[in-house]
Every structure is written in C-alpha cells, then in structure tokens.
Protein backbone atom coordinates (compact mmCIF):
# COMPACT_ATOMS: atom_id res chain seq x y z
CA UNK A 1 95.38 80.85 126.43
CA UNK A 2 93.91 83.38 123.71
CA UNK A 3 95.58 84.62 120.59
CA UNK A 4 95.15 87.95 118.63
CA UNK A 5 91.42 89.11 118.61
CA UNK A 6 91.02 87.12 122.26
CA UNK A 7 90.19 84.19 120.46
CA UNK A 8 92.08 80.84 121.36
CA UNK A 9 94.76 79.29 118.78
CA UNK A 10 92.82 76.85 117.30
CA UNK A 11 89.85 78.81 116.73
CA UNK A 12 91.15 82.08 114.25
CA UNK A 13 91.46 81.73 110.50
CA UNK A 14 94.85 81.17 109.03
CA UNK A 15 96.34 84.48 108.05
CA UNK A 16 97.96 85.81 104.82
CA UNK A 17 99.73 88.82 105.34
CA UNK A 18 99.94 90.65 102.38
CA UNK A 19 102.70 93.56 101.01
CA UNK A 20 103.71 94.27 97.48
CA UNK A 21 105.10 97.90 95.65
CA UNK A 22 103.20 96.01 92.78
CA UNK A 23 99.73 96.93 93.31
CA UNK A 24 98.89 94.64 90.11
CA UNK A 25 100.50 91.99 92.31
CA UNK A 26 98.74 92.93 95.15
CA UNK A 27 95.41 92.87 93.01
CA UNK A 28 96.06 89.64 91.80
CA UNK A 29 96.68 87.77 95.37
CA UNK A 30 93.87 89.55 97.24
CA UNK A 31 91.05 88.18 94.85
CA UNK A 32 92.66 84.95 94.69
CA UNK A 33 92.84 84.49 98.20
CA UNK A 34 89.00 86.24 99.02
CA UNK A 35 87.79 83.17 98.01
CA UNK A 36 89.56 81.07 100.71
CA UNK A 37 88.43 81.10 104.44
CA UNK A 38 91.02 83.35 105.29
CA UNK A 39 92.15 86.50 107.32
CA UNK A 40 93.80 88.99 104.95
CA UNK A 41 95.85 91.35 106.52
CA UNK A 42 97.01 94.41 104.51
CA UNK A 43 99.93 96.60 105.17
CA UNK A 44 102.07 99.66 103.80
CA UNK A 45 104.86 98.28 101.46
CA UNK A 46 106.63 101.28 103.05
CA UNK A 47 106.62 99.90 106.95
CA UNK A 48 110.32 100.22 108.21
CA UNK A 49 111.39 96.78 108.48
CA UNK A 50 111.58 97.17 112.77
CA UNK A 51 108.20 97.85 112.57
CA UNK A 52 107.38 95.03 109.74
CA UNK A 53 109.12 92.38 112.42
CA UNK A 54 106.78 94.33 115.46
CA UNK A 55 103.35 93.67 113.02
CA UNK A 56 104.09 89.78 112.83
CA UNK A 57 105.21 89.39 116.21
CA UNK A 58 101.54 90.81 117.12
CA UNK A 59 99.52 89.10 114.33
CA UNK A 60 101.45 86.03 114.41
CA UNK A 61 100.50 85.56 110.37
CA UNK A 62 100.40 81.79 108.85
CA UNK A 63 101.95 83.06 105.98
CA UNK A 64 103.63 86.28 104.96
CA UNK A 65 103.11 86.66 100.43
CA UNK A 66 105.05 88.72 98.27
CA UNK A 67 104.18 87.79 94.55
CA UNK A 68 105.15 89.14 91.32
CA UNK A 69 102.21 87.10 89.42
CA UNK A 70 100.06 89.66 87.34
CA UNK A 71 96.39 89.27 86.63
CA UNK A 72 95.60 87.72 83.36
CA UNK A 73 94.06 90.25 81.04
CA UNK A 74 90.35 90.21 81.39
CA UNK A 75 90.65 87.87 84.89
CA UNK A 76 87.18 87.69 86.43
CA UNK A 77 87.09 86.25 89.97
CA UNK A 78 83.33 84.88 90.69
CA UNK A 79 81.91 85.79 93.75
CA UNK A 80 78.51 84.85 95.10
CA UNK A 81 76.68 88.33 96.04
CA UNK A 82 74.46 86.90 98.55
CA UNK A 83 76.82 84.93 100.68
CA UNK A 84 79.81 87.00 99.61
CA UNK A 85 83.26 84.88 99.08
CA UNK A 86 84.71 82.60 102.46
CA UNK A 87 86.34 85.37 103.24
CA UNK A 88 86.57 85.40 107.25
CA UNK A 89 87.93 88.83 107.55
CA UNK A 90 90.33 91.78 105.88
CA UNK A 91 92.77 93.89 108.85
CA UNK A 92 93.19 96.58 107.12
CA UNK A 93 96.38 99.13 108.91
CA UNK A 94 95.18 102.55 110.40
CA UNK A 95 96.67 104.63 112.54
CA UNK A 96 100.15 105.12 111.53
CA UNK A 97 100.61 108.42 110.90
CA UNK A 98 100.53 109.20 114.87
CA UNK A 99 103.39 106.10 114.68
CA UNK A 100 101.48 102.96 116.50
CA UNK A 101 99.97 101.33 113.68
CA UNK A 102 96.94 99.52 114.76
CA UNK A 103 94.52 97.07 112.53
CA UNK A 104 90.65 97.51 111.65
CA UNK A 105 89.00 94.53 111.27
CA UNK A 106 86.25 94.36 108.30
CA UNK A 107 84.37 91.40 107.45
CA UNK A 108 82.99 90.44 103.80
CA UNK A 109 79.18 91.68 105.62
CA UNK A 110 80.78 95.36 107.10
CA UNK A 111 82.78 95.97 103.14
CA UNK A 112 79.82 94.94 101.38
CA UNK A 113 77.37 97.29 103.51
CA UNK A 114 79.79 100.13 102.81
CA UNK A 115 79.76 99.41 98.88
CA UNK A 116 76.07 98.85 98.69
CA UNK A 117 75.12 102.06 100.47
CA UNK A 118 77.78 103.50 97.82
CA UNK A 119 76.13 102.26 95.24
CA UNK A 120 72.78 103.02 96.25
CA UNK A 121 73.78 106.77 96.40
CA UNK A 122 75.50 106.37 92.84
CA UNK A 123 73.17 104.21 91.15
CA UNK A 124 75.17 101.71 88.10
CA UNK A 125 78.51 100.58 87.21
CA UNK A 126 81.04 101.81 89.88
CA UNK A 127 83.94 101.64 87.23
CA UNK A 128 86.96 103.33 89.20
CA UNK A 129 90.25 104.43 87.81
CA UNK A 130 92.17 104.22 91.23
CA UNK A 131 95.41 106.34 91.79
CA UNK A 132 95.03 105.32 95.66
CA UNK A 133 96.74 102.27 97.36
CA UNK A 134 95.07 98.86 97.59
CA UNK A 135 96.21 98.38 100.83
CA UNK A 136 94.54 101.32 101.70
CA UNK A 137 90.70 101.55 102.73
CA UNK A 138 90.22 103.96 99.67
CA UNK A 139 91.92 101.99 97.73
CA UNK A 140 90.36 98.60 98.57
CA UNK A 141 86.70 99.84 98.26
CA UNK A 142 86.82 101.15 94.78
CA UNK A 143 87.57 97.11 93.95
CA UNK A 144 84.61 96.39 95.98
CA UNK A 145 82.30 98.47 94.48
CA UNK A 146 83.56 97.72 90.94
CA UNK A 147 82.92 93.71 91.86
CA UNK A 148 79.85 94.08 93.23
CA UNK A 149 78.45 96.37 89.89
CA UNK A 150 80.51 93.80 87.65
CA UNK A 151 82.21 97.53 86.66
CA UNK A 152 85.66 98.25 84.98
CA UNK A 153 88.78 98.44 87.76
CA UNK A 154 91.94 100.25 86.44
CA UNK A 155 94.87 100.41 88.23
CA UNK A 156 96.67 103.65 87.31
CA UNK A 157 99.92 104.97 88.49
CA UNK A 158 100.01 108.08 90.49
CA UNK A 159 103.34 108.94 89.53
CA UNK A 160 102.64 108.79 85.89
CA UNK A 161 99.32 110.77 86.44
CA UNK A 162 100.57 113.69 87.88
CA UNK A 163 103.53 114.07 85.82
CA UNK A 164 101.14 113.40 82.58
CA UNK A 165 102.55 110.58 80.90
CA UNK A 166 100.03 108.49 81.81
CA UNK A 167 96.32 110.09 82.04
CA UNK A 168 93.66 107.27 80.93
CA UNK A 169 90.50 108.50 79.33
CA UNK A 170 87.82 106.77 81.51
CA UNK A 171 84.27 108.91 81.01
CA UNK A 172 81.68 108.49 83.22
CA UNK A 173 84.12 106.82 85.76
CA UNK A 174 85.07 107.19 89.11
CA UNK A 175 88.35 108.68 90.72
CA UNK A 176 89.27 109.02 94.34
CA UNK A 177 91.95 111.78 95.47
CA UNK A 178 93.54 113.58 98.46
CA UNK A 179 93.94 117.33 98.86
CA UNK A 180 98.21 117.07 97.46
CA UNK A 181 97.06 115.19 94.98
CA UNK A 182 94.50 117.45 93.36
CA UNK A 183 96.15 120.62 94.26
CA UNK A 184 99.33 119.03 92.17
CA UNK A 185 97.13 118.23 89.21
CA UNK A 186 95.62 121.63 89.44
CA UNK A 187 99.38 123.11 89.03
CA UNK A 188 99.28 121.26 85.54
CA UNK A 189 97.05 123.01 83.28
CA UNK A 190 96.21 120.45 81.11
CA UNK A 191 94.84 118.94 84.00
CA UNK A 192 91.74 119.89 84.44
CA UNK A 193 90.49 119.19 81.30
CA UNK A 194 91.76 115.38 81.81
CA UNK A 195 89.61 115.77 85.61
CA UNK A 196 86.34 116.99 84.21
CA UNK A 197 85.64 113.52 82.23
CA UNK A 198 84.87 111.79 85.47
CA UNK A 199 81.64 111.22 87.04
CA UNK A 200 82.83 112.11 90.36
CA UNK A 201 85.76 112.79 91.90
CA UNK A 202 86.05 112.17 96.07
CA UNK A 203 88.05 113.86 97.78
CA UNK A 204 88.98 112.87 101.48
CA UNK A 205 91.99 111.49 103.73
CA UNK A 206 92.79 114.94 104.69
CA UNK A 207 91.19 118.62 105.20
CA UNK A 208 90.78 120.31 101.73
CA UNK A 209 91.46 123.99 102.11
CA UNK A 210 89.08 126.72 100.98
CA UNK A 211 91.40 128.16 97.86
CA UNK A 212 92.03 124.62 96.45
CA UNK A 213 88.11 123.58 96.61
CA UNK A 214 87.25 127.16 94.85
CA UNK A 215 90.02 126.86 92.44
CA UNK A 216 88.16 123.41 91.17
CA UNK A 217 84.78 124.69 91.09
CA UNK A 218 85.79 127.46 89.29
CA UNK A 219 87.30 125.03 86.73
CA UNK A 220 84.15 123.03 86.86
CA UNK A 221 85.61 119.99 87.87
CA UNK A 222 82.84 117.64 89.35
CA UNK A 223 84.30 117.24 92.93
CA UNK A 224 82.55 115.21 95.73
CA UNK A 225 83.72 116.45 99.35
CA UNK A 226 83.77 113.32 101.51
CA UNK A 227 83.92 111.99 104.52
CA UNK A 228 85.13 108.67 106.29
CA UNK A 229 87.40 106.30 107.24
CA UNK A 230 89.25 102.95 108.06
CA UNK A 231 87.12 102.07 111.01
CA UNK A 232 83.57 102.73 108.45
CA UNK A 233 84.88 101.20 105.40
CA UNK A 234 85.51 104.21 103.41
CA UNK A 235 83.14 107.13 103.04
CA UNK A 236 80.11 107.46 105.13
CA UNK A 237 78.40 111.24 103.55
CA UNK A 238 79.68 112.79 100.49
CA UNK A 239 78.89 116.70 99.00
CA UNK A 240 77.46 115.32 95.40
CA UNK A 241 78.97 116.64 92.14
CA UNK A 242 76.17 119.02 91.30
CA UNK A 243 75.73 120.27 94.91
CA UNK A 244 79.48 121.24 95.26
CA UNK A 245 79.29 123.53 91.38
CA UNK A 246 76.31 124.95 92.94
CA UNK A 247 78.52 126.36 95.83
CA UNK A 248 77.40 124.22 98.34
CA UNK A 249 80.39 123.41 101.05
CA UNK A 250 80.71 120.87 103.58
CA UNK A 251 81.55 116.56 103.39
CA UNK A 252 77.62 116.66 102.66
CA UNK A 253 74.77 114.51 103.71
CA UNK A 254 75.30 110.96 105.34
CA UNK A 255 75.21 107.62 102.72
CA UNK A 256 71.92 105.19 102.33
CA UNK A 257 74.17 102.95 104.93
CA UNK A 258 75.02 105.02 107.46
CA UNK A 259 73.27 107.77 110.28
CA UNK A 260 75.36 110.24 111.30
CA UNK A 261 74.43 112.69 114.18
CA UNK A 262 76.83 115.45 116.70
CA UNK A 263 77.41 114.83 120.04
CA UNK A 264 78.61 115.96 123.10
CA UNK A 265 80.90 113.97 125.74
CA UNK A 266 78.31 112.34 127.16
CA UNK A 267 76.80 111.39 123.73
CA UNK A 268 74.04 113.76 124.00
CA UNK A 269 72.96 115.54 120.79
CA UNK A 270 74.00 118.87 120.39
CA UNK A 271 72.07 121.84 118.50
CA UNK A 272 72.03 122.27 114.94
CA UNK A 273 74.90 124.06 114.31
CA UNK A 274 77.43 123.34 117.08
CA UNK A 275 80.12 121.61 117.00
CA UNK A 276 80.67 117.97 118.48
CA UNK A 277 82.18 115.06 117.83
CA UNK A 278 80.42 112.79 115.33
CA UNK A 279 79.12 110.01 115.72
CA UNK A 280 78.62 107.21 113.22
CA UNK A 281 76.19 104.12 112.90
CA UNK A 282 76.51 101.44 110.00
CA UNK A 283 76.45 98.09 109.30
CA UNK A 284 79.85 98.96 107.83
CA UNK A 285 81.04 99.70 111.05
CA UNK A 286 84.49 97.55 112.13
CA UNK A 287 84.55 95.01 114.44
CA UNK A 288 87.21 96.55 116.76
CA UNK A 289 90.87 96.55 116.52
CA UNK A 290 93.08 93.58 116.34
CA UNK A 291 94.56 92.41 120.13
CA UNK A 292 92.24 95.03 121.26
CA UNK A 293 88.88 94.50 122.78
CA UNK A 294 85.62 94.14 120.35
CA UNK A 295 83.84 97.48 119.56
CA UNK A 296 80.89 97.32 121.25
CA UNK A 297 77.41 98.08 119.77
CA UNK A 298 75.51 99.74 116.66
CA UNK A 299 77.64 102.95 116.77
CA UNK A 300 81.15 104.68 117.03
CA UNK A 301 81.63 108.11 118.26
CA UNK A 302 84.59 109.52 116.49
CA UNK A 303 87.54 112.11 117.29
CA UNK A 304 86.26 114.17 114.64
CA UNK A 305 84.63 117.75 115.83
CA UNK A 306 82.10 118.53 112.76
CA UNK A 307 78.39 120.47 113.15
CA UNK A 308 75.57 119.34 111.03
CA UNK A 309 72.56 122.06 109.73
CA UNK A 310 68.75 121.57 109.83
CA UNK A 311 69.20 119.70 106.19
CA UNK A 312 71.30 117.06 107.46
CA UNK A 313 74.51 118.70 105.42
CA UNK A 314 78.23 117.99 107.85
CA UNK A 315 81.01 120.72 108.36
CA UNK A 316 84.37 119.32 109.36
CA UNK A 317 86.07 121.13 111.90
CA UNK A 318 88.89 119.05 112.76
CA UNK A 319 90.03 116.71 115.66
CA UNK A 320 89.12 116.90 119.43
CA UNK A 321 92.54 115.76 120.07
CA UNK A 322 94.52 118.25 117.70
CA UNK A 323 92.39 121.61 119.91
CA UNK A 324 95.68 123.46 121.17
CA UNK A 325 94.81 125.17 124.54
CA UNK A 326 96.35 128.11 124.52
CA UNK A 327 95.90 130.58 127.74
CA UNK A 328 92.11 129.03 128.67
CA UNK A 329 91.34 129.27 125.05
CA UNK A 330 90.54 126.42 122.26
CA UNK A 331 92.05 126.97 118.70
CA UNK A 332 91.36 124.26 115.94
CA UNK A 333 94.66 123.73 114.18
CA UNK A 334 92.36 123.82 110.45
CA UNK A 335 90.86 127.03 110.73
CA UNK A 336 94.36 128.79 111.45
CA UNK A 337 95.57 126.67 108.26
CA UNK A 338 93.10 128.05 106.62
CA UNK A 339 93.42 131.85 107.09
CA UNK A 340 97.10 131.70 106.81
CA UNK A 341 96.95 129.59 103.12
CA UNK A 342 94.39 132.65 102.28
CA UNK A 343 97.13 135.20 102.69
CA UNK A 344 98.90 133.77 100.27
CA UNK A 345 102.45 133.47 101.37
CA UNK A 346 102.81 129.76 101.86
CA UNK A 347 102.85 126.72 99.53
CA UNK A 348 101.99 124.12 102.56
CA UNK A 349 101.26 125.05 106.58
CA UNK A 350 100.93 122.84 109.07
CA UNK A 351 99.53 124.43 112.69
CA UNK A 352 100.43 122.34 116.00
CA UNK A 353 101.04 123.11 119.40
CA UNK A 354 103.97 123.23 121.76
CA UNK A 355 104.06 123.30 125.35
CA UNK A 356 104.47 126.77 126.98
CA UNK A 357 104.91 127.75 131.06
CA UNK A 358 103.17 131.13 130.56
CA UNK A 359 100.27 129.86 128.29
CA UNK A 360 100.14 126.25 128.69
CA UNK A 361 100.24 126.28 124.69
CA UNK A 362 101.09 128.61 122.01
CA UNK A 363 99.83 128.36 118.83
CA UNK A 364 103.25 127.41 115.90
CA UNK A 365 102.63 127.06 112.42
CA UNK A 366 105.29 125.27 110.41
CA UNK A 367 105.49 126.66 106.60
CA UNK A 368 106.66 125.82 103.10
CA UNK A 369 107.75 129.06 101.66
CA UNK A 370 109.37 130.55 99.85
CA UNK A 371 108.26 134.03 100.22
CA UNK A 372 107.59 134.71 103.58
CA UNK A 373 107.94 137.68 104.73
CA UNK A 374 108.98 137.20 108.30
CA UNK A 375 106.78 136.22 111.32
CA UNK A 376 105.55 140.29 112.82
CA UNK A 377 104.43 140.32 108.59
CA UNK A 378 102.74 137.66 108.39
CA UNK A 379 101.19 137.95 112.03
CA UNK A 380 100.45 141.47 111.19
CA UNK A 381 98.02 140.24 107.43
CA UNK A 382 96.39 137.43 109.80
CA UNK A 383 94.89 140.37 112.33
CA UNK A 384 91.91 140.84 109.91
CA UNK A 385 91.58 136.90 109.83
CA UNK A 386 91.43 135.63 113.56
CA UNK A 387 91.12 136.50 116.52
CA UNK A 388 94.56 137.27 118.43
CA UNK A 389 94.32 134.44 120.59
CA UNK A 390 94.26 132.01 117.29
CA UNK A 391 97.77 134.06 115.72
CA UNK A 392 100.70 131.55 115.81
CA UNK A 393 103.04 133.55 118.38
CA UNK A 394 105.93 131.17 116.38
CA UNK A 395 107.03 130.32 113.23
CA UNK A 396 108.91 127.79 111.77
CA UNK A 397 110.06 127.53 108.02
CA UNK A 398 110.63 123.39 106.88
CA UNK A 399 111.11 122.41 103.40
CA UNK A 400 108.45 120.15 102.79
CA UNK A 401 105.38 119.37 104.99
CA UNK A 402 105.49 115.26 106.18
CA UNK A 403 102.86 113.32 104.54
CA UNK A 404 102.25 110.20 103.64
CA UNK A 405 101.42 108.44 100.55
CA UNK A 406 97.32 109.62 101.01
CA UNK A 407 97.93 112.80 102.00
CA UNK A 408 97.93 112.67 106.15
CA UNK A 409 99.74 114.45 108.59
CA UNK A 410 102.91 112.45 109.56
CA UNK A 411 102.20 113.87 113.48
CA UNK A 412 105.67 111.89 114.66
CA UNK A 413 107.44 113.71 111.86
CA UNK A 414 106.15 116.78 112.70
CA UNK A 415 106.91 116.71 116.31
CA UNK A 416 110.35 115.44 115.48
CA UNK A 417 111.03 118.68 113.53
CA UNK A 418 109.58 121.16 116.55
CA UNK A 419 112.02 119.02 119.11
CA UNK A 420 114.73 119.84 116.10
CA UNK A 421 113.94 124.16 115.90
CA UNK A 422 113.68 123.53 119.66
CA UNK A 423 117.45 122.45 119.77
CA UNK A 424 118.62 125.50 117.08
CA UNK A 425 117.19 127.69 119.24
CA UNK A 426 118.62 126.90 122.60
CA UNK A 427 121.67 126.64 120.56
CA UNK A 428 121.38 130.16 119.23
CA UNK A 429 120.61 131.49 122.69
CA UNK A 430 123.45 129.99 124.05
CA UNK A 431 126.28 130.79 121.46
C-alpha cells in the first residue's frame, strides 16, 4: 500500500497544512515549522470549503494550523545555509485557475537553487516589500531570498497600497507585481513617484500588455519583465531594470540557475526566432506533483510558446494550449488582446475560443467597457491590426474580467460566462 507521492505510510514526513487571511500569521508558522522535519503544504485561504475537504482527503495532512500568533518584532529564525533547515519539503498549490488544483513539490535544495541564482543576478541584500501572497510561489521566494541575504522582509498590504493609505518608503528594495496590480497603481498619480524608489520591480503571473509596459517606462519606473513559475520556484530570466528604460522588450535573458532553450514537439531546437515551447533546466526544478508520478530528469518542457534571439533575450507568446483553431488557422489569444487594448476602447479583454460547426473555432473576445462602440466598429479599427482570420467574429461585454488574487485568468469563470451569453442568445432567438 502507498500513500500520496507513491511512498508507503510510514515512510512520508508528517504534514502541516497551512491557511491563514493573516499573512503575518502565516509568516510566523512557516518559519517556525521550517525548522522541523516536516512537509509544509500551502494553500489559498480563499479555497471553497468543498474543495478545502477534496485537498485533505488527497493529502491526508497530520495536522491542519490556523494561528493568530504574530511574529515578535525583530524575530530572527536561524537557519544553517549549508544544510538548509530539516525541512523535508514545501507543496506549494498551482493550477487552480483552470479549477483542479494540483501541488508542486519543492524541497529546501530546489528553493534555495532558485534564490541563489536570484541573488547571483542581483548581487546583496534581497530586502523585499511583498504585496504578493505567502502562500504563493512569488510570495514565498521573496522570504527566501531575504533569509538567505539576512535582508529586511516587509509584509505590506495590497489593499492599503493601492488605495494609498499605506505606501512604505523602502529604497533600494525589492517589489514583486502582476499586470492589475501595476496598471491600478499607474491610475493613481501619486503612484509612480512612490514605484520609482525601488530597485526593481518584477513583473510576472500574467501577460503585461504593450500600453501598460510603455506607460511605465515612460514614467521611468525601473520595471523587470519576468518570467517563471510554480513548478521552477519563481522566476527563471528576467528583462533587468536598465535594459527595459533602454527600450528593450521581452521576459529577458535566463537566471545564473537556470538554461532555457525553444523547442519543438519532439524537443528538437528550433531556429532563432521561432516560436516553441520552452523548455527549462534548473536545479530549482520541482520534484513532480503530489499523487502524481515523479518528474523525470534535468529538464521540463513547458506549455509556454515563447522564441528566443541570437543574444539569448525570450519573447512570450502565450500558451500551446490557449492556440484557438479557427478554419485551419492558429490565433494566439495574447496578440488579439493586444491589438484590441491598442484601440483603445476597452478597460480589460479577455480572447478565448468557442466551438463552431462551420469553423471548428471562432475567435470571441470578452470586454470591460464602457465605451464600445459595437462589434462591426470595433471589428472595422482592428482591420489595420490583424489579419482577418485573427478578428473576433463575436463579442461579448462582462463587467469585470475573472482573476484571481495574482492576476491569472480564472479559465472556469470564463467559460462559465460564454455557456451564460450562450443561453441569452438562444433565448433571444427563440422569443
């Protein structure tokens, strides 16, 4: 008999499973409990409760911790660089924007390779003022760089921050965002001032559009495009500060830690300048997902489409999956955002496909608006943009694009509200 991870019973770590609002709270049981033999797991404070109940089932954790205990001020937790802390593993939650949450599993070894390589590309103190979730692989690192530098960690409230009650001066430090966030801290204009004290300022978790990345580097704000995820242990390439005010564009050039080349589906390189799917090798790599099968092997070849140049510099392009094949053609869901944000008649867009007899797919944008002109308008201004293939042939005005708390497409959300126009307009058609 095996338990999660295909290991028997008796042989895993005990487990802590770990979810507070608090992320003080959550700060002060994770590095109390990293230096006990343990497997941490970390999950949204916002899982319904049916799926809460689905995640223990699964992980079968030896104990489930809520605490309200703060940190005392000035708490230092010693931990032995070389060995690292006991600390069997961390399952940190990915995946649950598509709705089947799944868990990465990171040792002390694969966090600590991410951080150094970090740190090697960023040379001294990695103090972070963090706006992100702890819970959250963005979140998490910026307390593993800032223990492994012996740096200043600062918990600051993202609420707070982008209303501007609460913007910390912390010069020379580090700050990690997602697209919303800065474009809603651009819409302040105090704002930018506050953003241009930092030493960098990553952006990642979601495609940045082309208007929002010129609107910062117009307003000199030392942004660093970049590029990772769960499964690497945060970023593996970044755009530096300098190189992105210089007009550079792109997620940049790979991290000390990591290689990063473009492949085809049989893992063949392709030419400089092509797309493929990326593929990633690190010691920072995960071990595989929990109750799945180990990953195998020195490297992971990603979903991600992106095309590299001669100087080792990444482009993004978007998902394999997310291509919507629409009469024999490919169209990338980003690059329609794109054009149709640079008309200027949206606030948010969101591009999907939906089934279709005559085409296969057709190409549907949902919008945030609240000027749009009508669909043959707006259809007509894109012309000069794409090709006619790439046009959304339907159009579909929400109130708010789904989200979640970093920033990612909600993809259940969003097909829920195509099935919902779906209904309205079989119901029109019939009445």
């Amino acid at each position: 008999m095996t338990g999660p991870g295909g290991k028997s019973p008796g042989e895993r770590p005990r487990r802590v499973l770990l979810s507070d609002r608090d992320p003080r709270s959550l700060l002060a049981s994770f590095l109390a409990l990293i230096t006990e033999p343990l497997d941490i797991i970390l999950i949204d404070p916002g899982t319904p409760g049916f799926e809460v109940r689905r995640i223990i089932d699964q992980l079968e954790p030896d104990r489930i911790q809520l605490t309200d205990d703060l940190p005392p001020e000035g708490r230092t937790v010693p931990v032995d660089l070389a060995t690292g802390p006991k600390l069997a593993r961390v399952l940190i939650q990915t995946g649950g924007t598509t709705g089947n949450p799944r868990f990465a599993i990171h040792t002390w070894e694969t966090l600590l390779a991410a951080a150094a390589g970090f740190c090697r590309a960023f040379p001294g103190p990695a103090h972070s003022l963090c706006v992100l979730p702890l819970w959250h692989v963005g979140g998490l690192m910026q307390l593993i760089r800032a223990l492994i530098t012996e740096a200043r960690f600062d918990l600051a409230d993202w609420k707070a921050v982008e209303a501007g009650t609460a913007r910390p001066d912390r010069e020379g430090a580090f700050l990690s965002l997602v697209p919303t966030q800065l474009h809603r801290l651009l819409e302040e204009p105090t704002a930018a001032g506050w953003l241009r004290q930092f030493r960098a300022i990553f952006l990642g978790g979601a495609a940045a559009w082309p208007a929002l990345l010129e609107r910062a580097r117009d307003e000199g704000i030392p942004l660093a495009p970049a590029y990772g995820m769960t499964e690497t242990a945060a970023q593996v390439c970044c755009l530096k500060p300098d190189e992105f005010l210089s007009g550079r564009s792109g997620a940049g050039r790979a991290l000390p830690h990591a290689r990063l080349s473009v492949v085809d589906r049989n893992e063949q390189p392709v030419p400089t300048g092509k797309a493929g799917r990326i593929r990633i090798e690190s010691k920072s790599l995960f071990l595989g997902y929990e109750g799945e099968p180990d990953r195998r092997g020195d490297r992971y070849v990603t979903s991600d489409l992106g095309s590299m140049d001669d100087h080792g510099y990444l482009t993004i392009w978007g998902r394999s999956d997310d291509a919507i094949n629409t009469g024999g053609e490919k169209v990338m869901p980003t690059e329609v955002e794109t054009a149709i944000r640079a008309i200027g008649l949206v606030e948010d867009v969101v591009v999907c496909g939906r089934p279709d007899p005559e085409w296969g797919e057709i190409v549907c944008a949902l919008v945030v608006s609240s000027r749009f002109p009508g669909e043959i308008e707006a259809q007509r201004q894109l012309a000069d943009l794409l090709a006619s293939h790439k046009i959304p042939r339907r159009w579909v005005l929400i109130e708010k694009v789904p989200r979640n708390a970093l920033g990612k497409l909600d993809r259940t959300r969003v097909a829920d509200l195509m099935g919902m126009n779906d209904d309205q307009e079989r119901n029109r058609r019939d009445s």
